[in-house]
C-alpha atoms as a PDB file:
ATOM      1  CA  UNK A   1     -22.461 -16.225  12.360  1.00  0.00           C
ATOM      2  CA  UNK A   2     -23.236 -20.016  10.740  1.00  0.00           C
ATOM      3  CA  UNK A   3     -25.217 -21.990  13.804  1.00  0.00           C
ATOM      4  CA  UNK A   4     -22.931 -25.124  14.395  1.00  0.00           C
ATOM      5  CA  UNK A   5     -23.816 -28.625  15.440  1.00  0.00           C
ATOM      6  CA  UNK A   6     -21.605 -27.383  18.824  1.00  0.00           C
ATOM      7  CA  UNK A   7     -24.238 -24.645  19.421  1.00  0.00           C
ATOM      8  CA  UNK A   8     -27.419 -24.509  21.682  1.00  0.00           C
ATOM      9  CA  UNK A   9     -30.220 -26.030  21.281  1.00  0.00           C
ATOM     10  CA  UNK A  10     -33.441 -23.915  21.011  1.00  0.00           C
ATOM     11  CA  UNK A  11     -36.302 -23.958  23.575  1.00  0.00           C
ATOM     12  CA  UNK A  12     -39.245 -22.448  22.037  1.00  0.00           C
ATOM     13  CA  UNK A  13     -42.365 -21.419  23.319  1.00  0.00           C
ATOM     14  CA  UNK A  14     -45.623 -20.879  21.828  1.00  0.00           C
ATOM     15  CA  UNK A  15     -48.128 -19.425  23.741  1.00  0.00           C
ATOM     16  CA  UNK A  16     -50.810 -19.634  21.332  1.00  0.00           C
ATOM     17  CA  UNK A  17     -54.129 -17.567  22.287  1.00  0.00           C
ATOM     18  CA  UNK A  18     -53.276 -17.827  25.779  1.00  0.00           C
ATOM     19  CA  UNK A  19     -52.006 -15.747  29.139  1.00  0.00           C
ATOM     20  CA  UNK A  20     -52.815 -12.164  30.025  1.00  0.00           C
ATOM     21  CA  UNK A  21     -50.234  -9.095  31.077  1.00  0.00           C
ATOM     22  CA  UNK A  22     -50.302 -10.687  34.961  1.00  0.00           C
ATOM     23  CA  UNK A  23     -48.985 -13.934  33.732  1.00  0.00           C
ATOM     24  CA  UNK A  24     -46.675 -12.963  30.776  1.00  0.00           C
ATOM     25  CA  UNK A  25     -45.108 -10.388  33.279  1.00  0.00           C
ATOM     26  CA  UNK A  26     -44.563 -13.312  35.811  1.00  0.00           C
ATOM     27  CA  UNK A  27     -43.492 -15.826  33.668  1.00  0.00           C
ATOM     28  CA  UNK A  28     -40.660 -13.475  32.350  1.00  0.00           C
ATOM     29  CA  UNK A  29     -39.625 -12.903  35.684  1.00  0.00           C
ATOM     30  CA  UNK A  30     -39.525 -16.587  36.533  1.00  0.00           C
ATOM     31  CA  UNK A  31     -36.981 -16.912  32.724  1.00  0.00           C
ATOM     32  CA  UNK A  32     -34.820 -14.203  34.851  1.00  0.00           C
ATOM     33  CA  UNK A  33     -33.316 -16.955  37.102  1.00  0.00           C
ATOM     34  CA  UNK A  34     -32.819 -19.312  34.234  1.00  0.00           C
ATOM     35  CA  UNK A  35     -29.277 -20.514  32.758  1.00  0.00           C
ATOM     36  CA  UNK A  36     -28.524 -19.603  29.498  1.00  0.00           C
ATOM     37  CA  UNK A  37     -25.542 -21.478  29.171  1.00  0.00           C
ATOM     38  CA  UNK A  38     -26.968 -24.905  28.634  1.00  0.00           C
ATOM     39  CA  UNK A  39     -30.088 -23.986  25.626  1.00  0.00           C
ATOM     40  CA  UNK A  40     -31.057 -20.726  23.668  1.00  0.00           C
ATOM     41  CA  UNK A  41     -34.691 -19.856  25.070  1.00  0.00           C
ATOM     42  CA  UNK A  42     -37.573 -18.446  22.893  1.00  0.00           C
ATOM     43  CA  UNK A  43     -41.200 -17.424  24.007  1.00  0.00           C
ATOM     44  CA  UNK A  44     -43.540 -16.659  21.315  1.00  0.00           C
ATOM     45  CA  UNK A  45     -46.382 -14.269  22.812  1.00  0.00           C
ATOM     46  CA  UNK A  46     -49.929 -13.445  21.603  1.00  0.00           C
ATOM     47  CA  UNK A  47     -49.086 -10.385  20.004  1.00  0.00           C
ATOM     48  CA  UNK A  48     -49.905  -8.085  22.930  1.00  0.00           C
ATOM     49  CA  UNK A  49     -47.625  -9.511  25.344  1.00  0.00           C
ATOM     50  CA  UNK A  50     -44.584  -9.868  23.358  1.00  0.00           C
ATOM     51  CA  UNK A  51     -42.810  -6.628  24.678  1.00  0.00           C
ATOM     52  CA  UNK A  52     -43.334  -7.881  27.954  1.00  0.00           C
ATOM     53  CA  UNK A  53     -40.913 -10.642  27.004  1.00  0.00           C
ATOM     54  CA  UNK A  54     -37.432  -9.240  28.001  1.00  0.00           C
ATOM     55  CA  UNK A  55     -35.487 -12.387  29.185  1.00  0.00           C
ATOM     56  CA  UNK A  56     -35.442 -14.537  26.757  1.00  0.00           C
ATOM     57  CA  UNK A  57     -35.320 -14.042  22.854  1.00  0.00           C
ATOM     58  CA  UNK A  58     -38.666 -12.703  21.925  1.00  0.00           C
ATOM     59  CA  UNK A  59     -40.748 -14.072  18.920  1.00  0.00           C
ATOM     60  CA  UNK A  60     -44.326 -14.396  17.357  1.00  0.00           C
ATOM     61  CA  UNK A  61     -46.587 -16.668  16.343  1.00  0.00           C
ATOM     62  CA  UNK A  62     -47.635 -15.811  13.113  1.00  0.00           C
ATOM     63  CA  UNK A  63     -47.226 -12.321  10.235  1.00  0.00           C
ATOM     64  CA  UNK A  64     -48.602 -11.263   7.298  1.00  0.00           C
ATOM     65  CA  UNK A  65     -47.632 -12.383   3.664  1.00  0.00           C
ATOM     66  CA  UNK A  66     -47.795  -9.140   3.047  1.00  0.00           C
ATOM     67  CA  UNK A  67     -44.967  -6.326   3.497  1.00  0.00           C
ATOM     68  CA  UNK A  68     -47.417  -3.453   4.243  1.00  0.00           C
ATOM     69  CA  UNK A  69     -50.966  -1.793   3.082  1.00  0.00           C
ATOM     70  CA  UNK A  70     -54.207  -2.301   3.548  1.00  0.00           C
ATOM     71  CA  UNK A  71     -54.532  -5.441   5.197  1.00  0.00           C
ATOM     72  CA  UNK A  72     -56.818  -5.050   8.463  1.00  0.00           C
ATOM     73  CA  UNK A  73     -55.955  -7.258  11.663  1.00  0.00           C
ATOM     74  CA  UNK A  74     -52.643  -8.222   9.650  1.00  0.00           C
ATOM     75  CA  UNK A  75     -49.260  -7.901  11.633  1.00  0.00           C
ATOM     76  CA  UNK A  76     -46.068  -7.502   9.535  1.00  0.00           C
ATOM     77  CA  UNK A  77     -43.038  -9.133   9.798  1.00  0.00           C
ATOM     78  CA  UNK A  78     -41.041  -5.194   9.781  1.00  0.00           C
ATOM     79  CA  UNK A  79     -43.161  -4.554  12.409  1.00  0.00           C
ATOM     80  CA  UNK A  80     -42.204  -7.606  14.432  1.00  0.00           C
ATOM     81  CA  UNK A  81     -38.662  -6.430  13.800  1.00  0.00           C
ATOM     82  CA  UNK A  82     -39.412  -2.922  14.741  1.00  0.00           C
ATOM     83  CA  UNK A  83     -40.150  -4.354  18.171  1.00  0.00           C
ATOM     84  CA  UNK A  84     -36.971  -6.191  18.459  1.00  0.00           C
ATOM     85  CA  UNK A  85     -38.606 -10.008  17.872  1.00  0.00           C
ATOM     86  CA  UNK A  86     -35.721 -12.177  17.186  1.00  0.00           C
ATOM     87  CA  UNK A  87     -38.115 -15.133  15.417  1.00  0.00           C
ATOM     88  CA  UNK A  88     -41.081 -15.178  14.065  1.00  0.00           C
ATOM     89  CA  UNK A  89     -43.097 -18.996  13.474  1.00  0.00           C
ATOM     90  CA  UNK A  90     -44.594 -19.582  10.233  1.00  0.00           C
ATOM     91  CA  UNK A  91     -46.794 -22.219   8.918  1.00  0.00           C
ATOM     92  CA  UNK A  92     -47.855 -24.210  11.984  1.00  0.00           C
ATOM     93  CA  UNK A  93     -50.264 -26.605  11.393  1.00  0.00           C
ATOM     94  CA  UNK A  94     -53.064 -24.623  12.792  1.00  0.00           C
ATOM     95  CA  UNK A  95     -52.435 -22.394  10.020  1.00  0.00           C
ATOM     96  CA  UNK A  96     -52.209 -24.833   7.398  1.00  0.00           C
ATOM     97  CA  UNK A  97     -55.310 -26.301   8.914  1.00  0.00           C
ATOM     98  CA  UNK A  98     -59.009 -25.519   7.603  1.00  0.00           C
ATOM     99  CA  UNK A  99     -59.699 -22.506   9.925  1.00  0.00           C
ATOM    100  CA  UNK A 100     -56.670 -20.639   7.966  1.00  0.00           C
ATOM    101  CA  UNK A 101     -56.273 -22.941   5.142  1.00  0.00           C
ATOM    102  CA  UNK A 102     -52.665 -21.728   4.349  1.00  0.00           C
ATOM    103  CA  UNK A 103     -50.654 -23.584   1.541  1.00  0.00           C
ATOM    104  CA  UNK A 104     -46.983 -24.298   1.651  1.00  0.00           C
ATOM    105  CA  UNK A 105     -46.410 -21.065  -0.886  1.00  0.00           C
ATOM    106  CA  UNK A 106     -47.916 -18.725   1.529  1.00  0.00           C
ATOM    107  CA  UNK A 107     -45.857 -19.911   3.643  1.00  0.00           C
ATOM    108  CA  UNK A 108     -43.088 -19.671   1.946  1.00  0.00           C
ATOM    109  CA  UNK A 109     -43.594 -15.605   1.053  1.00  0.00           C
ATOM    110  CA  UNK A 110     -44.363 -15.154   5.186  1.00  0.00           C
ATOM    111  CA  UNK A 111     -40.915 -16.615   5.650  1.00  0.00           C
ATOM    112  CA  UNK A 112     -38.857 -14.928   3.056  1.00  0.00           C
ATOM    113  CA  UNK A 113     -40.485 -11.510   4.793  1.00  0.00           C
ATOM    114  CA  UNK A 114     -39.559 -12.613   8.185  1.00  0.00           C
ATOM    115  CA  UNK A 115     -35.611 -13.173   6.447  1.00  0.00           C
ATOM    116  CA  UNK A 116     -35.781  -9.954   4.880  1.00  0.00           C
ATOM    117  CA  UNK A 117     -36.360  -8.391   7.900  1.00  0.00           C
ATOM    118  CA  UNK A 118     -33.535  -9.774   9.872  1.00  0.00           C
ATOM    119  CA  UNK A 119     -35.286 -12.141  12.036  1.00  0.00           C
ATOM    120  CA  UNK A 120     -35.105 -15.736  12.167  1.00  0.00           C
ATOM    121  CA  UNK A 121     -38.387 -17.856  10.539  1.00  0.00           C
ATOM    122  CA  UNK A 122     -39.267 -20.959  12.000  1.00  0.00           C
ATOM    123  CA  UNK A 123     -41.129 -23.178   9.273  1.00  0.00           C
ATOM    124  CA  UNK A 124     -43.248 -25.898  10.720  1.00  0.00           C
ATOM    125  CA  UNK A 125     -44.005 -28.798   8.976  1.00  0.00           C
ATOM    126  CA  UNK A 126     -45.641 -32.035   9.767  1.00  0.00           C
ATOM    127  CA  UNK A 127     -47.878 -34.566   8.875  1.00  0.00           C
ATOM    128  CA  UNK A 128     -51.580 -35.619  10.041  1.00  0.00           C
ATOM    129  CA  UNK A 129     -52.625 -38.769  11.598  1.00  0.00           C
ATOM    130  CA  UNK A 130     -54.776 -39.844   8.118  1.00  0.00           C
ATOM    131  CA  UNK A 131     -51.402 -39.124   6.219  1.00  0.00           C
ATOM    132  CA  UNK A 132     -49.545 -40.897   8.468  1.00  0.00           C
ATOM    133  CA  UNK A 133     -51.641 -43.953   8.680  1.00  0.00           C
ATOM    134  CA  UNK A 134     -51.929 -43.952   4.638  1.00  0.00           C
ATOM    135  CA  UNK A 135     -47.615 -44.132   5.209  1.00  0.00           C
ATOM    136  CA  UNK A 136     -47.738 -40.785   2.970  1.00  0.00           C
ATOM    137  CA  UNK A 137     -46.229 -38.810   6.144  1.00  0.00           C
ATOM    138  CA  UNK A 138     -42.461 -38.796   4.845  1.00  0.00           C
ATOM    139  CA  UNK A 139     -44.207 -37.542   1.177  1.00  0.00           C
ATOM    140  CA  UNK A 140     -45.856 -34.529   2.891  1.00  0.00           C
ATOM    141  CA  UNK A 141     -43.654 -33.448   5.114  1.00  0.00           C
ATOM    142  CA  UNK A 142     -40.686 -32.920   2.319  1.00  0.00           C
ATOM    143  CA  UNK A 143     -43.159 -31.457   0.060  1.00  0.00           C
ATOM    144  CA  UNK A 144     -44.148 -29.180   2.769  1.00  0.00           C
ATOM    145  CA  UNK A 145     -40.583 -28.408   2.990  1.00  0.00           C
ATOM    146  CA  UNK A 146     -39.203 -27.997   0.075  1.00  0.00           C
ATOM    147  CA  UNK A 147     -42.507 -25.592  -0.902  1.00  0.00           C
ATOM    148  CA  UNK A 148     -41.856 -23.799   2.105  1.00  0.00           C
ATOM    149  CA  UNK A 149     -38.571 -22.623   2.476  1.00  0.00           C
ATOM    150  CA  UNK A 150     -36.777 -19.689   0.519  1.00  0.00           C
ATOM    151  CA  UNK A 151     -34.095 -20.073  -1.738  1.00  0.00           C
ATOM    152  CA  UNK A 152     -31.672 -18.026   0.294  1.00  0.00           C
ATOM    153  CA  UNK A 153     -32.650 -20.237   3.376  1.00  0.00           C
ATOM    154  CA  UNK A 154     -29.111 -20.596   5.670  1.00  0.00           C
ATOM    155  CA  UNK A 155     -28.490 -21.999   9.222  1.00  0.00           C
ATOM    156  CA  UNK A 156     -28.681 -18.702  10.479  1.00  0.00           C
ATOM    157  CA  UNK A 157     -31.773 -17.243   9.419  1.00  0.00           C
ATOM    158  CA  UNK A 158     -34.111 -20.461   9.236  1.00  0.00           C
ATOM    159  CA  UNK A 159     -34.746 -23.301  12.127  1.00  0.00           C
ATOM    160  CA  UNK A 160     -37.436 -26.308  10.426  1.00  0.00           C
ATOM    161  CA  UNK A 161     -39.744 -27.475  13.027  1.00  0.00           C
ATOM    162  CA  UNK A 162     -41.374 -30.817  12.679  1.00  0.00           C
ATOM    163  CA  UNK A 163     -44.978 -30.911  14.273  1.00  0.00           C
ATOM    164  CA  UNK A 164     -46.808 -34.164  13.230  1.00  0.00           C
ATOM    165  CA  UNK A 165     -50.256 -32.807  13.714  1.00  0.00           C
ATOM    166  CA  UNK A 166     -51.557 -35.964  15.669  1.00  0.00           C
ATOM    167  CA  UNK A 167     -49.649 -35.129  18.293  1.00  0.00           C
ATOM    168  CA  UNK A 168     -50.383 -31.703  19.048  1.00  0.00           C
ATOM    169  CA  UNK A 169     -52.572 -30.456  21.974  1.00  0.00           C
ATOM    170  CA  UNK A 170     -53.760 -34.238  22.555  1.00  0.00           C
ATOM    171  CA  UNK A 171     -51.094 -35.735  25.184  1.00  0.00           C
ATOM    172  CA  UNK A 172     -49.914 -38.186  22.045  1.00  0.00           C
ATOM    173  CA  UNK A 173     -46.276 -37.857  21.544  1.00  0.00           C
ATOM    174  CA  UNK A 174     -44.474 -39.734  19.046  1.00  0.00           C
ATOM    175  CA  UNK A 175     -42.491 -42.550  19.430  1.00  0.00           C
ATOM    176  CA  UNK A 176     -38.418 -41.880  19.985  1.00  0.00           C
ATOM    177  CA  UNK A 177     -38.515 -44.071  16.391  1.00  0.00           C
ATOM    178  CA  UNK A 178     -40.943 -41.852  15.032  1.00  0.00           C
ATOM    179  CA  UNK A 179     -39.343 -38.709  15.752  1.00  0.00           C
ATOM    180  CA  UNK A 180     -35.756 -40.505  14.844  1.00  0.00           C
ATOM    181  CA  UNK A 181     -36.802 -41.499  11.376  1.00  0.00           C
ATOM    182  CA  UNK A 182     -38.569 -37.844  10.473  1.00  0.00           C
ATOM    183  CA  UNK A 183     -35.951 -36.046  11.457  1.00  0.00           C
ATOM    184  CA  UNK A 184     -33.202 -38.125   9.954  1.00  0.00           C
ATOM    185  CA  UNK A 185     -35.162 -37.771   6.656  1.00  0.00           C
ATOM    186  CA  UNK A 186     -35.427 -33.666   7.156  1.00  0.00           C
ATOM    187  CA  UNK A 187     -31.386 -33.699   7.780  1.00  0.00           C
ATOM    188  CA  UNK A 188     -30.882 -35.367   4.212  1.00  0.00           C
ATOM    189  CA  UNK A 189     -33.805 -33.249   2.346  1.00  0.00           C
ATOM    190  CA  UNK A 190     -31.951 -29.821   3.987  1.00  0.00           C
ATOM    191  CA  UNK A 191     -28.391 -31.689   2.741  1.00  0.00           C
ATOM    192  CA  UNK A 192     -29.282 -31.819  -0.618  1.00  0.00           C
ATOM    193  CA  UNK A 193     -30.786 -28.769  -0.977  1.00  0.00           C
ATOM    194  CA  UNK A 194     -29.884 -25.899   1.661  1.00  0.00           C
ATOM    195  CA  UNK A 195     -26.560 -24.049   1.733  1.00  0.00           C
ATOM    196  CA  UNK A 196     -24.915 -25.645   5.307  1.00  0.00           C
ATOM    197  CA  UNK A 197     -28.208 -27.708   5.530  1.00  0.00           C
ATOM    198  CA  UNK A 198     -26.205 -30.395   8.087  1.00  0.00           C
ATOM    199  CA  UNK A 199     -26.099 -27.397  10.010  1.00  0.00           C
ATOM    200  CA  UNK A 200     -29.401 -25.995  10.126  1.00  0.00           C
ATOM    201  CA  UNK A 201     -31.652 -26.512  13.270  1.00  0.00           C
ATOM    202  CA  UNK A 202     -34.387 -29.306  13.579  1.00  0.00           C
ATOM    203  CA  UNK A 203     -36.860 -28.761  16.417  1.00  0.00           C
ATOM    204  CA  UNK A 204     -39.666 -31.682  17.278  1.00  0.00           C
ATOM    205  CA  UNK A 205     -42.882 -30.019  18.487  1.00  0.00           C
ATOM    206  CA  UNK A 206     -45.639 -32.277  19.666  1.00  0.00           C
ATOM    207  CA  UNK A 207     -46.984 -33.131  23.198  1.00  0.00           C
ATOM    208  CA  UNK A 208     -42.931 -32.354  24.581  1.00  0.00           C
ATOM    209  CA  UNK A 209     -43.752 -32.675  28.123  1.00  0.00           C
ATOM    210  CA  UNK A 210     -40.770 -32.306  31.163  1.00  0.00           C
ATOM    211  CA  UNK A 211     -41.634 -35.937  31.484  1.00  0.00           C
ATOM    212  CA  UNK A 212     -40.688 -36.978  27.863  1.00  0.00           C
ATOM    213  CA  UNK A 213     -38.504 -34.013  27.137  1.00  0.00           C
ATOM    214  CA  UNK A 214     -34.457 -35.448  28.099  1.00  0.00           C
ATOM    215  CA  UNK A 215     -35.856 -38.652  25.783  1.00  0.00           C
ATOM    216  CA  UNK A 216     -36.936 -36.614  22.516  1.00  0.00           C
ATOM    217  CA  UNK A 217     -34.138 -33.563  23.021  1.00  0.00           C
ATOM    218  CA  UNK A 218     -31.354 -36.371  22.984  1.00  0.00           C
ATOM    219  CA  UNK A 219     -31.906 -37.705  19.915  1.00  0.00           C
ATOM    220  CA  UNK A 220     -30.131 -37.154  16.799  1.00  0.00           C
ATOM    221  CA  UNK A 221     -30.784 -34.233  14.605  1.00  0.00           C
ATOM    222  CA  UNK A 222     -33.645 -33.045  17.804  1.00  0.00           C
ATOM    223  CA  UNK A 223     -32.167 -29.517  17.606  1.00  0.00           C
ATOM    224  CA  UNK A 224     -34.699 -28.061  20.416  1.00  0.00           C
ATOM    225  CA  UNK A 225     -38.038 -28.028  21.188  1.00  0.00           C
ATOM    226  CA  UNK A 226     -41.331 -26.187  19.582  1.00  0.00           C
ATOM    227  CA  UNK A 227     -43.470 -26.608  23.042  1.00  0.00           C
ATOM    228  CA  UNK A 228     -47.137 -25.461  23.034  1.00  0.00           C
ATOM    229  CA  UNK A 229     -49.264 -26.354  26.232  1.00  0.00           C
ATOM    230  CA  UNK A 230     -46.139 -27.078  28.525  1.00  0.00           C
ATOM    231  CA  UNK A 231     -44.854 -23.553  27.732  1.00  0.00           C
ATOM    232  CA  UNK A 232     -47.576 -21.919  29.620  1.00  0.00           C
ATOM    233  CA  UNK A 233     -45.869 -22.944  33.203  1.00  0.00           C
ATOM    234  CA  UNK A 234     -42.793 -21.572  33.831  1.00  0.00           C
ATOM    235  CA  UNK A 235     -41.733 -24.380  36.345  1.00  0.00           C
ATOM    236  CA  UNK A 236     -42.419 -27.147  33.005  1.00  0.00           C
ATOM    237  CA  UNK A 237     -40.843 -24.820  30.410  1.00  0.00           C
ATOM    238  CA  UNK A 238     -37.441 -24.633  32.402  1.00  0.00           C
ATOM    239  CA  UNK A 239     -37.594 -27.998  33.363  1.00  0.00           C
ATOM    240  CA  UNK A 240     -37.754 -29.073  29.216  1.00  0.00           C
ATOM    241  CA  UNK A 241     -34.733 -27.049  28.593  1.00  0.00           C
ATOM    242  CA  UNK A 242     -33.051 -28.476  31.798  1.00  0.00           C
ATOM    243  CA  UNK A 243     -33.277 -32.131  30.248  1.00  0.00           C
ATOM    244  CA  UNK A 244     -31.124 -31.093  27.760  1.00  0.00           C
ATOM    245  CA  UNK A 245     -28.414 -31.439  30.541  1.00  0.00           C
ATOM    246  CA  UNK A 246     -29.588 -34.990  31.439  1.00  0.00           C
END
């Protein structure tokens, strides 16, 4: 089914290298209680604990560019499906970034696996502070973009989120301008060249915060939320997707 302007809004989670069985068990429990009515909500696990998500759509962080073989450490995107993940994340900054040094056309082949296999890729995409500061932050992210994202990309199998990398992990959120004018710009890139692209799903990630959340979620073309530190709480997580009420 085509996702529709009408639909939910997605409330993702990324864990990142953090929690342990005690706490991904609890927070689960604590999603249990939740509303589903009002947003769609996603927690992306270390890889360990994502069977112990069972309330909310499941996801991961990360998979392999590769289908299968001998890739040691690597986690495929069929075996993600195998264990019922509903999304997968793919080229988040700290991949792209030196430790993993991931270009937009790895990114791209990670994606087109996690489509293949019936799951739902989130490509992130953003800018960093140097970039934006040298006002080359609208030229990188649609280059990231348009690198990153198969040709048989649809509203339905692909969600963009944009992640300006300054504002990640260091309590610096952008502006409401900030975050209007990027994702304004994404909605015409995905226009002009993604089947349904008005429809697809924009999410901001960066420093969203149940203090700042009912500001960024109610701006146009903010489709949801990719939330790193204030998805290891419970309490804060629900509370983001509760501003989408407000």
């Amino acid at each position: 089914m085509k996702w529709t302007q009408d639909m939910k809004k997605l409330i993702a989670g990324n864990w990142k290298m953090n929690m342990n069985t005690e706490s991904a068990k609890a927070f689960d429990q604590a999603m249990a209680k939740v509303d589903e009515k009002i947003v769609e909500w996603l927690i992306c696990p270390p890889y360990p604990y994502i069977q112990h998500i069972t309330n909310t759509k499941r996801g991961a962080q990360d998979c392999s560019a590769y289908y299968s073989g001998a890739f040691t450490g690597e986690v495929s995107a069929s075996m993600l499906a195998d264990i019922q993940c509903d999304y997968c994340i793919v080229g988040h900054s700290e991949r792209r970034a030196e430790a993993h040094c991931e270009t937009s056309d790895i990114v791209r082949q990670k994606a087109q696996l996690v489509i293949d296999n019936g799951m739902t890729a989130i490509v992130c995409v953003g800018e960093t502070l140097e970039e934006r500061e040298e006002g080359k932050a609208f030229d990188i992210v649609e280059g990231q973009l348009l690198k990153s994202i198969p040709n048989d990309t649809r509203p339905d199998n692909c969600v963009i989120a944009y992640e300006p990398v300054w504002a990640i992990g260091t309590g610096k959120a952008a502006t409401s301008c900030d975050v209007s004018n990027m994702h304004n710009y994404i909605r015409e890139i995905l226009k002009s060249n993604v089947a349904d692209g008005e429809e697809m799903r924009i999410l901001y990630g960066g420093s969203v915060k149940p203090d700042n959340a009912a500001e960024l979620l109610n701006i146009d073309n903010v489709d949801g939320a990719l939330i790193g530190g204030a998805s290891l709480k419970a309490e804060d997580f629900i509370a983001i997707g509760k501003a989408v009420e407000s």
